[in-house]
C-alpha atoms as a PDB file:
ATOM      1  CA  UNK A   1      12.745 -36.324  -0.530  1.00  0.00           C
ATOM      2  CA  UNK A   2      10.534 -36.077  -3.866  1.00  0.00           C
ATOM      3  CA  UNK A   3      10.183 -32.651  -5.471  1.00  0.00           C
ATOM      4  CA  UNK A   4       8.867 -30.157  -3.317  1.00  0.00           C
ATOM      5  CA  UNK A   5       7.606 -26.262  -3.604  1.00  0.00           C
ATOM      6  CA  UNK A   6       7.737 -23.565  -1.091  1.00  0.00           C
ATOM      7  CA  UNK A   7       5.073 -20.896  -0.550  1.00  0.00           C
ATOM      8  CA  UNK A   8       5.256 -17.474   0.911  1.00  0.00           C
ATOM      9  CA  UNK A   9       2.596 -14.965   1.139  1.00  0.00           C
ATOM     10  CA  UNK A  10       3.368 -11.005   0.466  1.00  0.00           C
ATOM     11  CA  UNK A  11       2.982 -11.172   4.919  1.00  0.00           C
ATOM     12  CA  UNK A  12       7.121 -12.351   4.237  1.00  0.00           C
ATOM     13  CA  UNK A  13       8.448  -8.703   2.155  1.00  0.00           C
ATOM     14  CA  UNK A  14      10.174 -11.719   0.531  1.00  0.00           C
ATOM     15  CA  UNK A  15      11.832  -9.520  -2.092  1.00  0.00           C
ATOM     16  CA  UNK A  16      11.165 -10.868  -5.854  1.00  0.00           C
ATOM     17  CA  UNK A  17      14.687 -11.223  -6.770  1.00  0.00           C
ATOM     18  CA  UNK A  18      15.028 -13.769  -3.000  1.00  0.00           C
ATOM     19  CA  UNK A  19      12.255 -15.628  -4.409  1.00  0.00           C
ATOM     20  CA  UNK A  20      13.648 -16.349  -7.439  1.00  0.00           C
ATOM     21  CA  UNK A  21      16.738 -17.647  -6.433  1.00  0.00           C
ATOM     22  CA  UNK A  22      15.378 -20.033  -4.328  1.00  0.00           C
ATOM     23  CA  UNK A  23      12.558 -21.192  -6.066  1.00  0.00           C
ATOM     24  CA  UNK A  24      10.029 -20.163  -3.251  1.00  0.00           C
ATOM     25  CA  UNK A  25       6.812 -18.936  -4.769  1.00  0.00           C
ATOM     26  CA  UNK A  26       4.941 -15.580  -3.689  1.00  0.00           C
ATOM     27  CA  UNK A  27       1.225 -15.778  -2.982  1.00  0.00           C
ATOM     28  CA  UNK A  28      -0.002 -12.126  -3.027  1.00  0.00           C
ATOM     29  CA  UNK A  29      -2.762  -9.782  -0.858  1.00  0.00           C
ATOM     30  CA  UNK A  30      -4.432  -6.854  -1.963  1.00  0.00           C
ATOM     31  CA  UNK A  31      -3.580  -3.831  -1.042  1.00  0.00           C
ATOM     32  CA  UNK A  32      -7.037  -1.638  -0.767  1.00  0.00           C
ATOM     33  CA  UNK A  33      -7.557   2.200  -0.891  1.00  0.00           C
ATOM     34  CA  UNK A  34     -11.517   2.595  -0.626  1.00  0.00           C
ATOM     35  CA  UNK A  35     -12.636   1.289  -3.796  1.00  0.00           C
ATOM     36  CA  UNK A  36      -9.374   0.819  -5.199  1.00  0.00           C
ATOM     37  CA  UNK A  37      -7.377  -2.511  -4.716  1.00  0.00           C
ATOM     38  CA  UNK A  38      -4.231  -4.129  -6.228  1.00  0.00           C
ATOM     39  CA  UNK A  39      -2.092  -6.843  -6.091  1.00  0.00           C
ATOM     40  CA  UNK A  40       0.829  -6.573  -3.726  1.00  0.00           C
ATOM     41  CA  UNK A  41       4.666  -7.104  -5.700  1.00  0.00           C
ATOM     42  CA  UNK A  42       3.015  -6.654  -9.273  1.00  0.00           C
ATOM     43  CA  UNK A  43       0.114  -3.865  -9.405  1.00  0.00           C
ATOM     44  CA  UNK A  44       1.789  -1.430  -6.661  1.00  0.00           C
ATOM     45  CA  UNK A  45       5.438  -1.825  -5.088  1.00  0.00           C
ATOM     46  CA  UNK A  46       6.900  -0.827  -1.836  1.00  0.00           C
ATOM     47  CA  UNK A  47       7.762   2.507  -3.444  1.00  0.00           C
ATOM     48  CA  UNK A  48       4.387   3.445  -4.752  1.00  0.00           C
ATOM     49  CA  UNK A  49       2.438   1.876  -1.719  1.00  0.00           C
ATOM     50  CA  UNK A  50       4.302   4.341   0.865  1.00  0.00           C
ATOM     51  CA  UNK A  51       3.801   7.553  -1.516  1.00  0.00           C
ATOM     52  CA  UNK A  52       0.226   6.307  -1.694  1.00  0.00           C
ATOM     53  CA  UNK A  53      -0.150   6.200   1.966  1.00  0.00           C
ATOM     54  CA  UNK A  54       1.771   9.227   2.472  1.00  0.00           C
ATOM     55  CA  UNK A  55      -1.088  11.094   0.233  1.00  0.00           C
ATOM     56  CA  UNK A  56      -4.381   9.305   1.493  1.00  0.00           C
ATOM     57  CA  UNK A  57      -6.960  10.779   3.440  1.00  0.00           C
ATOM     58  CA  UNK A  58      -8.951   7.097   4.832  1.00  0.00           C
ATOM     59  CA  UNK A  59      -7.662   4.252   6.538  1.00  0.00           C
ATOM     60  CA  UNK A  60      -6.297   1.963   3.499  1.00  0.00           C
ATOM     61  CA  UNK A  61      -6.704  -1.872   4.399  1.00  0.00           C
ATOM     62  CA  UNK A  62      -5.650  -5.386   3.072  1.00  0.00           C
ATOM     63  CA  UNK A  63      -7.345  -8.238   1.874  1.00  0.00           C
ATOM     64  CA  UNK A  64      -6.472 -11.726   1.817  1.00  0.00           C
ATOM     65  CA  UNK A  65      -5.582 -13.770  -1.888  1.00  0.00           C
ATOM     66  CA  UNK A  66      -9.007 -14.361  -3.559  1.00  0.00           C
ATOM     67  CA  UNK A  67     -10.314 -18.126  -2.958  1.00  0.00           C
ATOM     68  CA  UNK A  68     -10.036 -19.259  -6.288  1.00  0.00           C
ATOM     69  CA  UNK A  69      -6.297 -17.581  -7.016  1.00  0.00           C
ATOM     70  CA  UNK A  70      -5.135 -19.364  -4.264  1.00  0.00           C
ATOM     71  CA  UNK A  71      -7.399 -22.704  -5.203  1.00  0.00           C
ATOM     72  CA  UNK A  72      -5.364 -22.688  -8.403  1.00  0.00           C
ATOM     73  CA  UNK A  73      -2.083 -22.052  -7.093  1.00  0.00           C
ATOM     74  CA  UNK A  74      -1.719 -24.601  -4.617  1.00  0.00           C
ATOM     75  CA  UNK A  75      -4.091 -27.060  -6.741  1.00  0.00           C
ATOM     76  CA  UNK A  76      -1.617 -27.150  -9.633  1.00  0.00           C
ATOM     77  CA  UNK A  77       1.276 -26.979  -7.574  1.00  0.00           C
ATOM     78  CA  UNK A  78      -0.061 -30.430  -5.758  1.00  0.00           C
ATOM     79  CA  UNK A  79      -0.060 -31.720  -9.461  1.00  0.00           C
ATOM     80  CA  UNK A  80       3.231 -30.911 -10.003  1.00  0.00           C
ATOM     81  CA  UNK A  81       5.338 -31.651  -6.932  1.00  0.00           C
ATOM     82  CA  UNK A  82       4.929 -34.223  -4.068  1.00  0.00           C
ATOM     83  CA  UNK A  83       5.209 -31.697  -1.379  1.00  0.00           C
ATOM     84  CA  UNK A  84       3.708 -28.375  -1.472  1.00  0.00           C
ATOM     85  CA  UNK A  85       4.541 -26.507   1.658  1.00  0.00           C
ATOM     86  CA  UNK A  86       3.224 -23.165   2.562  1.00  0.00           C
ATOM     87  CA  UNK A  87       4.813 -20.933   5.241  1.00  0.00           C
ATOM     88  CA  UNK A  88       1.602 -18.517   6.150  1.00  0.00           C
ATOM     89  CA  UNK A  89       1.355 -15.139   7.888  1.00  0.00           C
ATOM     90  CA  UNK A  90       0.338 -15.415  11.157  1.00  0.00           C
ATOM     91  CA  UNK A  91      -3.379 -16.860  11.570  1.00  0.00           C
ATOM     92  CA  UNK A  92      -3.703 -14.794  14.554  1.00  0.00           C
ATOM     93  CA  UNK A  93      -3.743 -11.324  12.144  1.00  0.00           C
ATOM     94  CA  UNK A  94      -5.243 -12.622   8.905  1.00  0.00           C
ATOM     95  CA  UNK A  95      -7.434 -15.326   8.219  1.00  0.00           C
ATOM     96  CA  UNK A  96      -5.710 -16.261   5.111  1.00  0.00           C
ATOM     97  CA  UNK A  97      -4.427 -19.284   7.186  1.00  0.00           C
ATOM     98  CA  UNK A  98      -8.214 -20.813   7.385  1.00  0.00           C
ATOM     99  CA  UNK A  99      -8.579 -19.730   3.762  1.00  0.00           C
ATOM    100  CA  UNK A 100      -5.193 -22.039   2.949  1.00  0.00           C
ATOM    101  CA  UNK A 101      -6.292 -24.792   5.277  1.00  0.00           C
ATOM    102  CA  UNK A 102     -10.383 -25.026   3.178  1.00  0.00           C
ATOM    103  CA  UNK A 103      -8.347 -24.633   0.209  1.00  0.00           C
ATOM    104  CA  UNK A 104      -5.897 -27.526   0.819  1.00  0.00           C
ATOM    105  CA  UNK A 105      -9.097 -29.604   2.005  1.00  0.00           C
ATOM    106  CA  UNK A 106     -11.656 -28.761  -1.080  1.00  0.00           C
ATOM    107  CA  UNK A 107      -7.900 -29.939  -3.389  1.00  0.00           C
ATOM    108  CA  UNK A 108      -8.349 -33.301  -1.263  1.00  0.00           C
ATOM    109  CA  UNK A 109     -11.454 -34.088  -1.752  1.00  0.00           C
ATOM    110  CA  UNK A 110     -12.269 -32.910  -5.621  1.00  0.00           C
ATOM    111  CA  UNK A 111      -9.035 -32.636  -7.583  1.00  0.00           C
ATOM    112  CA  UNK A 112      -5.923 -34.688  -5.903  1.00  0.00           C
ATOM    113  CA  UNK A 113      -6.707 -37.032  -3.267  1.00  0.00           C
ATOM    114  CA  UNK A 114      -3.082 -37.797  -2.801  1.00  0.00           C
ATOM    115  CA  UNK A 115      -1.876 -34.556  -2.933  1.00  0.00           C
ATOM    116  CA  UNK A 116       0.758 -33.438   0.276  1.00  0.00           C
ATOM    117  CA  UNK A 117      -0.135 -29.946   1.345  1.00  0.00           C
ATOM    118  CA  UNK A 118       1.600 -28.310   4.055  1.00  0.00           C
ATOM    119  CA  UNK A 119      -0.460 -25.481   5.459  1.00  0.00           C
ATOM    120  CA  UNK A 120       2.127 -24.044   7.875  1.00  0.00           C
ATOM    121  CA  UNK A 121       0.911 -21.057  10.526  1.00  0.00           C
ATOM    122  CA  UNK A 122       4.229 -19.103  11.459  1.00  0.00           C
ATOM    123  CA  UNK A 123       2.349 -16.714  13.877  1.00  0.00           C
ATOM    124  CA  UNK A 124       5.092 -14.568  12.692  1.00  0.00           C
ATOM    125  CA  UNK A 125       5.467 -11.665  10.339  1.00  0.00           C
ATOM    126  CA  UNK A 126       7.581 -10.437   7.446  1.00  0.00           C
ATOM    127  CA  UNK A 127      11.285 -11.891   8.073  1.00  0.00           C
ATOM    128  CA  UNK A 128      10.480 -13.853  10.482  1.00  0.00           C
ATOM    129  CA  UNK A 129       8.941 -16.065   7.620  1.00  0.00           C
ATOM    130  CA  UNK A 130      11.348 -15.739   4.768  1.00  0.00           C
ATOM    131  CA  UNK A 131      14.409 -16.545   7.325  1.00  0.00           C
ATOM    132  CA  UNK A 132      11.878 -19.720   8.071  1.00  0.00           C
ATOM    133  CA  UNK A 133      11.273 -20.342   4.597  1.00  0.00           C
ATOM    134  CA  UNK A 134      14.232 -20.560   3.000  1.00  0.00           C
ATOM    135  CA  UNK A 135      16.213 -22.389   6.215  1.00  0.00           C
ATOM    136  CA  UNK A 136      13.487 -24.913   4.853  1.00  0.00           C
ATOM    137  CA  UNK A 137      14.816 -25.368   1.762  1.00  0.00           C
ATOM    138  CA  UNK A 138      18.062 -25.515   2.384  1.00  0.00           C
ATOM    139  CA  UNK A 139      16.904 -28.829   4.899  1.00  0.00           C
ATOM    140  CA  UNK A 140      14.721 -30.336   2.311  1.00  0.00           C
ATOM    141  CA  UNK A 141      17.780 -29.881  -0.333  1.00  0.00           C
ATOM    142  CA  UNK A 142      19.926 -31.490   2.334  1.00  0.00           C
ATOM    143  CA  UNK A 143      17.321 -34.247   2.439  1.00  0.00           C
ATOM    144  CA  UNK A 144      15.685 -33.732   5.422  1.00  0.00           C
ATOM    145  CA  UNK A 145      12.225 -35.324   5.416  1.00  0.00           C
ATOM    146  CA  UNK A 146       9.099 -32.779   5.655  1.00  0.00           C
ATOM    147  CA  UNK A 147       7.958 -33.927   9.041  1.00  0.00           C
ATOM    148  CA  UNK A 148      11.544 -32.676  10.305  1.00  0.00           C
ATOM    149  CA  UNK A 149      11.945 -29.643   8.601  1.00  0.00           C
ATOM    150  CA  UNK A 150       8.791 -28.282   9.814  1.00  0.00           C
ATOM    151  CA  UNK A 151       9.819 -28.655  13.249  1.00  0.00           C
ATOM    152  CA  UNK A 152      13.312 -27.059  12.743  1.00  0.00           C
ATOM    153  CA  UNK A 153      11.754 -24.272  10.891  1.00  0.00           C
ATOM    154  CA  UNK A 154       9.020 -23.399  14.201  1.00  0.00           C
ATOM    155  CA  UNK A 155      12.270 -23.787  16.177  1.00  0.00           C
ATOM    156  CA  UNK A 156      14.313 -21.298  13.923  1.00  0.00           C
ATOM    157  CA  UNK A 157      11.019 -18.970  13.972  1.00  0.00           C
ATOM    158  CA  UNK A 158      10.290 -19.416  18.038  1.00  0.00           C
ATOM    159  CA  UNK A 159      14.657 -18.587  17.932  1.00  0.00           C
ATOM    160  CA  UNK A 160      14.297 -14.646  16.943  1.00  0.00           C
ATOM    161  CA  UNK A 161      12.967 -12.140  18.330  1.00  0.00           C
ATOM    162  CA  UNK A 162      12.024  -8.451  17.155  1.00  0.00           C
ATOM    163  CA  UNK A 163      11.818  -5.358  18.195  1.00  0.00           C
ATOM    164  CA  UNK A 164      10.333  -2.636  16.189  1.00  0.00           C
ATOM    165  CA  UNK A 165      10.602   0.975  16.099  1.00  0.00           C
ATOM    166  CA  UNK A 166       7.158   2.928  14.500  1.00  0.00           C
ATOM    167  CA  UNK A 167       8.378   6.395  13.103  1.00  0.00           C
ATOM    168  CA  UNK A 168       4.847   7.470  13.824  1.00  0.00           C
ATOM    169  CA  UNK A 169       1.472   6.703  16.282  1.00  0.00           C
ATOM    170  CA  UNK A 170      -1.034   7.760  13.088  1.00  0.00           C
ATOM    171  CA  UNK A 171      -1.619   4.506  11.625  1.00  0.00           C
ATOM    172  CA  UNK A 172      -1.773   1.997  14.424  1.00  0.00           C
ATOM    173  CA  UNK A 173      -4.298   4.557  15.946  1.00  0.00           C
ATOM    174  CA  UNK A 174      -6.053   4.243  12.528  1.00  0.00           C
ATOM    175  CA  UNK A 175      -5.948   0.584  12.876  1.00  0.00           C
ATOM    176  CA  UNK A 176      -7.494   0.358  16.003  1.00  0.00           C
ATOM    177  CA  UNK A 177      -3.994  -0.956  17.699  1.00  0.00           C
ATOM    178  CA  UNK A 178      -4.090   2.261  20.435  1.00  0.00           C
ATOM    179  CA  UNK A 179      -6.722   4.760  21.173  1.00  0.00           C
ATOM    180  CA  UNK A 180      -7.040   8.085  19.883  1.00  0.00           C
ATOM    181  CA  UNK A 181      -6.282  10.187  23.234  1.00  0.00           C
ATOM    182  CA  UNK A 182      -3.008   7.894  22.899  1.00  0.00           C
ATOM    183  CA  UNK A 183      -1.531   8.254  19.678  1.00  0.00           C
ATOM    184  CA  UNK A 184      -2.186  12.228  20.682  1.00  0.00           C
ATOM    185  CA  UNK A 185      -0.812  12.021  23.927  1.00  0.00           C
ATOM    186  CA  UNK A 186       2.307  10.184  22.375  1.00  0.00           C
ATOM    187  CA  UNK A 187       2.710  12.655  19.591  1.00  0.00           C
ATOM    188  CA  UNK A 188       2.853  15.577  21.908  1.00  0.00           C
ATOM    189  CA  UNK A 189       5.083  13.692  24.154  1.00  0.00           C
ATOM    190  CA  UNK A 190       7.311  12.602  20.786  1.00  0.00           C
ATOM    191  CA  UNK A 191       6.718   8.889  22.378  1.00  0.00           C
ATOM    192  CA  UNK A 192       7.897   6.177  20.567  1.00  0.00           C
ATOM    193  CA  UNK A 193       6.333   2.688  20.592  1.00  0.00           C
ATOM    194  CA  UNK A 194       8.741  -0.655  20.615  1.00  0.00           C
ATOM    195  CA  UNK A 195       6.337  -3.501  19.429  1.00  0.00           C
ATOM    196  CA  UNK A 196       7.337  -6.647  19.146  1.00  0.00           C
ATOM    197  CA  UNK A 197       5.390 -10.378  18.583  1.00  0.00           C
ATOM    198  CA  UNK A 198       3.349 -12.373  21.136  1.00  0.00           C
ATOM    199  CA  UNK A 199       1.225 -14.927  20.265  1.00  0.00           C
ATOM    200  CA  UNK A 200       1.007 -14.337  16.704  1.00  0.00           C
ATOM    201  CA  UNK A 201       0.250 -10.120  16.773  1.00  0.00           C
ATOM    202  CA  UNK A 202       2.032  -7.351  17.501  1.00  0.00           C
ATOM    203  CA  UNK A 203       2.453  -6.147  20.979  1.00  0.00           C
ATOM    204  CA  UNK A 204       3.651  -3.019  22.979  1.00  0.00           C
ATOM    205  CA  UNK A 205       6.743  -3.306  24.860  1.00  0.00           C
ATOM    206  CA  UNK A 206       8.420  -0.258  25.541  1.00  0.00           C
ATOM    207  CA  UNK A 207       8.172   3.316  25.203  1.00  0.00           C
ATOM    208  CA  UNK A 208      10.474   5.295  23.743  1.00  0.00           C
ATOM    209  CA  UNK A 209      11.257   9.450  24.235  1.00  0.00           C
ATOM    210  CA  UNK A 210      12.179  11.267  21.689  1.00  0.00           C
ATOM    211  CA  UNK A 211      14.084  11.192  18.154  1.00  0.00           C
ATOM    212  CA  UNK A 212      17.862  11.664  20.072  1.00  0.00           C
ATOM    213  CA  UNK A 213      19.639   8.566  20.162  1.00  0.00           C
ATOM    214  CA  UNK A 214      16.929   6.411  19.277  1.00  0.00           C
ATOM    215  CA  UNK A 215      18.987   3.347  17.839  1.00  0.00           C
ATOM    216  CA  UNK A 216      21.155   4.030  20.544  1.00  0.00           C
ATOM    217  CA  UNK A 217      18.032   2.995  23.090  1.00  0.00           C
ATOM    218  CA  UNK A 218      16.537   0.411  21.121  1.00  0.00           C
ATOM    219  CA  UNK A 219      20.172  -1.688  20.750  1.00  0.00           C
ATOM    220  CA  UNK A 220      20.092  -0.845  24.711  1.00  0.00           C
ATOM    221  CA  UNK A 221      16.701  -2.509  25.350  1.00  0.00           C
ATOM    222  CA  UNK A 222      18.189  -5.488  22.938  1.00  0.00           C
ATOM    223  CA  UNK A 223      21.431  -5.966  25.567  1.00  0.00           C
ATOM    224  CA  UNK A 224      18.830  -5.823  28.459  1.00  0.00           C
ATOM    225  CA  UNK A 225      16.572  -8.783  27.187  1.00  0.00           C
ATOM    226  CA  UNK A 226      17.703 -11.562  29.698  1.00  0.00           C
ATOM    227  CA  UNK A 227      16.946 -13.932  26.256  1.00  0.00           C
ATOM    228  CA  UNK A 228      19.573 -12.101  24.089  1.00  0.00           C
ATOM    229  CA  UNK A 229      22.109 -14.302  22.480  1.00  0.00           C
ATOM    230  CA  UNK A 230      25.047 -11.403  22.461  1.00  0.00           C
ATOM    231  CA  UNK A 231      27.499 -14.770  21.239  1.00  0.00           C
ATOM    232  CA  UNK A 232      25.374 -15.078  17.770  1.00  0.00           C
ATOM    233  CA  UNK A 233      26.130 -12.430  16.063  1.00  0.00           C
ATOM    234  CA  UNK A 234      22.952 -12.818  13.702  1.00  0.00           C
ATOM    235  CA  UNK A 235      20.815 -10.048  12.800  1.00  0.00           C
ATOM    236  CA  UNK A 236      17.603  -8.995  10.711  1.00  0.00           C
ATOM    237  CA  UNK A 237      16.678  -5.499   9.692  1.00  0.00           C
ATOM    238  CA  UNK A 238      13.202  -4.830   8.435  1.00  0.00           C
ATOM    239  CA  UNK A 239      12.635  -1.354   7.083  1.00  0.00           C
ATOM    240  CA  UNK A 240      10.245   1.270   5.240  1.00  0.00           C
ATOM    241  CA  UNK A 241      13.265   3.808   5.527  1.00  0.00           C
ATOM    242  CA  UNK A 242      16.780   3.154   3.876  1.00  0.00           C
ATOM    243  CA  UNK A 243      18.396   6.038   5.775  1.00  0.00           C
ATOM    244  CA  UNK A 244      16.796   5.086   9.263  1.00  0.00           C
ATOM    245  CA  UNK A 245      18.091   1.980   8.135  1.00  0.00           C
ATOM    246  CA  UNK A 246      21.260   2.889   7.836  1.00  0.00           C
ATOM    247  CA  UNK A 247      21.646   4.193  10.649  1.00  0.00           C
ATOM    248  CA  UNK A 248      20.244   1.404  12.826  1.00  0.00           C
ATOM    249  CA  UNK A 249      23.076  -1.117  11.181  1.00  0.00           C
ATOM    250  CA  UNK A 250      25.918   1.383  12.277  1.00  0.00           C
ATOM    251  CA  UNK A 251      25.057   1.255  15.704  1.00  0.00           C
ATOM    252  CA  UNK A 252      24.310  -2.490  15.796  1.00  0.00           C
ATOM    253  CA  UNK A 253      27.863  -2.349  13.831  1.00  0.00           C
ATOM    254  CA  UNK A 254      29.482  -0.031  16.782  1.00  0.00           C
ATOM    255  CA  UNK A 255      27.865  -2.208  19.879  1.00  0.00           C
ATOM    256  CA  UNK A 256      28.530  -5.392  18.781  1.00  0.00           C
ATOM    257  CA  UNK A 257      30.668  -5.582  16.090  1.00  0.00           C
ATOM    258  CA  UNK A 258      28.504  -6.746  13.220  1.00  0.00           C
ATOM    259  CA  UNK A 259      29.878  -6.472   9.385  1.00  0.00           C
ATOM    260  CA  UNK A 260      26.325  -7.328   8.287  1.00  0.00           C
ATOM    261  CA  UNK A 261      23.195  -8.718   8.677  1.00  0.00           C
ATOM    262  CA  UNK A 262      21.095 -12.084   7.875  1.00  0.00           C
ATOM    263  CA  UNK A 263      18.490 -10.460   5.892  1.00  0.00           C
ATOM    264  CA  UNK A 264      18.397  -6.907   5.237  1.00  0.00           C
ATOM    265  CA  UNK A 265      14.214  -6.479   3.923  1.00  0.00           C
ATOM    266  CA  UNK A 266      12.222  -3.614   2.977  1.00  0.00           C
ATOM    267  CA  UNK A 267       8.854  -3.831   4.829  1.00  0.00           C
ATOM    268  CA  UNK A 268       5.961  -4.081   2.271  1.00  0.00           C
ATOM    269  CA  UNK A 269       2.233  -3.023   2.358  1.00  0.00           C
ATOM    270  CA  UNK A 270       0.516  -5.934   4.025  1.00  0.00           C
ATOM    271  CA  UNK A 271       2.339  -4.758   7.349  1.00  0.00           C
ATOM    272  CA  UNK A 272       3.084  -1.468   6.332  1.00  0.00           C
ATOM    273  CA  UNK A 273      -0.615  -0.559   5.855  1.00  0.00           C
ATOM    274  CA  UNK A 274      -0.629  -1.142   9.574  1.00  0.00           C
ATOM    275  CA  UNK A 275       2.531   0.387  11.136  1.00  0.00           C
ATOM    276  CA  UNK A 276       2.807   3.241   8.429  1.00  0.00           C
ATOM    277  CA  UNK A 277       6.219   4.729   6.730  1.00  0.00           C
ATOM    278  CA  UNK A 278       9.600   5.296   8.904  1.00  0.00           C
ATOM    279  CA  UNK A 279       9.149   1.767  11.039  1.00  0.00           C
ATOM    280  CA  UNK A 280      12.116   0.079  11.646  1.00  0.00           C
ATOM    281  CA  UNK A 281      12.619  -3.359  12.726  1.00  0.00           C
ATOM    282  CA  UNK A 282      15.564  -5.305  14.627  1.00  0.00           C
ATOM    283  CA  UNK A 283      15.788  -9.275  14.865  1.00  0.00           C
ATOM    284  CA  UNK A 284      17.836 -10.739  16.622  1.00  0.00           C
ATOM    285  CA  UNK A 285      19.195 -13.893  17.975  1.00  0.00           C
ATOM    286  CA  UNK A 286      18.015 -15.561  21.123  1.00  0.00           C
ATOM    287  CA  UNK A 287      19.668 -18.447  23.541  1.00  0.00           C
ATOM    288  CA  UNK A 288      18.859 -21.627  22.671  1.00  0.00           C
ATOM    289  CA  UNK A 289      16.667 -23.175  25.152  1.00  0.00           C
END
């Protein structure tokens, strides 16, 4: 295997510190508050995005990398290494994954005609993709060739599943995800959505009742799945709230014994604009098939 590069998008919450260490480079979204817009990870962090939210009258959106950012990135990056792979949030929610795929075709055909661009649609979200991303690199260090490696890594992706926990019914009402006269009904009924990923978008599971034992019922509805893989022992949390968090490990911890977890990932803005502040997220393991 030649020299390679690895591409996330800000879709991953890949934190910065992750990236580095692995080499894997971040390609970032805009985060947009009416006429207002900034670069995910460098103009507005996790921290500031959520207090923004918190504070914002309108329904904040996200945009995709600008054409000619993400031109240049994965144009020079062909020029540099003989593999460029990108691991992209899921086509099926963003069209940044058409964007990639003119991109890597215009590179062809004007600038490197033998340039190796891997435009690769997870039809997953946030951990889902850094998990997938840097199980990559560890194959391609190992010397896997590329052609392999991207069909362990849909194989590692198609191995998880998630369940996730929205602290609140505002913003995927905002978003268009569930009607008004729901996200009411649901508030007065202190119903909580489990979501979890079909077909590349989020989807409604389960429901829910109230705030009392809530981890409690969600690890339940994790034993239940027929799928579950209780043997594994892996795990991914994905949070916007360090003490809801917290609390989700300990009873993961106290049902099945757990000392820690895979990746442990703070939920960013280009899914966060979407589910809104308190959303926690379990992954976990599922039999092989």
């Amino acid at each position: 295997m030649g020299k390679y590069k690895i591409f996330v998008d800000t879709g991953a919450d890949m934190p910065e510190e992750t990236a580095k260490q692995n080499d894997i480079g971040i390609i970032r979204f805009l985060s947009v508050f009416g006429d207002e817009s900034y670069v995910t990870g460098t103009e507005i962090n996790n921290e500031e995005f959520y207090k923004k939210l918190n504070s914002y009258n309108g329904i904040p959106t996200t945009a995709q990398t600008p054409y000619g950012e993400l031109y240049d990135i994965l144009k020079e990056a062909s020029l540099e290494y003989d593999t460029v792979i990108y691991f992209v949030l899921s086509s099926n929610a963003s069209g940044q994954y058409n964007s990639a795929c003119m991109v890597k075709n215009e590179i062809l055909e004007n600038d490197n005609p033998k340039a190796d661009i891997r435009i690769f649609d997870t039809l997953r979200f946030s951990a889902f993709i850094t998990g997938a991303a840097i199980y990559a690199k560890q194959l391609l260090d190992e010397g896997m060739n590329v052609d392999e490696v991207l069909d362990k890594s849909r194989e590692y992706l198609e191995s998880w599943e998630a369940y996730i926990l929205v602290d609140t019914l505002k913003y995927l009402e905002k978003g268009g995800r569930i009607t008004k006269t729901s996200a009411i009904v649901g508030s007065l009924l202190d119903i909580k959505p489990v979501l979890t990923i079909r077909n590349g978008l989020v989807e409604p599971v389960e429901k829910i009742r109230g705030r009392k034992k809530i981890y409690k019922k969600l690890t339940d509805l994790i034993k239940e799945n027929p799928n579950f893989d209780k043997d594994s022992g892996e795990f991914m949390i994905v949070e916007s709230n360090k003490e809801y968090a917290q609390e989700m490990f300990e009873t993961l911890k106290a049902e099945f014994g757990i000392s820690n977890v895979v990746y442990h990932i703070e939920l960013g803005p280009v899914i966060g604009t979407h589910i809104g502040p308190g959303t926690i997220a379990v992954l976990f393991k599922l039999k092989k098939k």
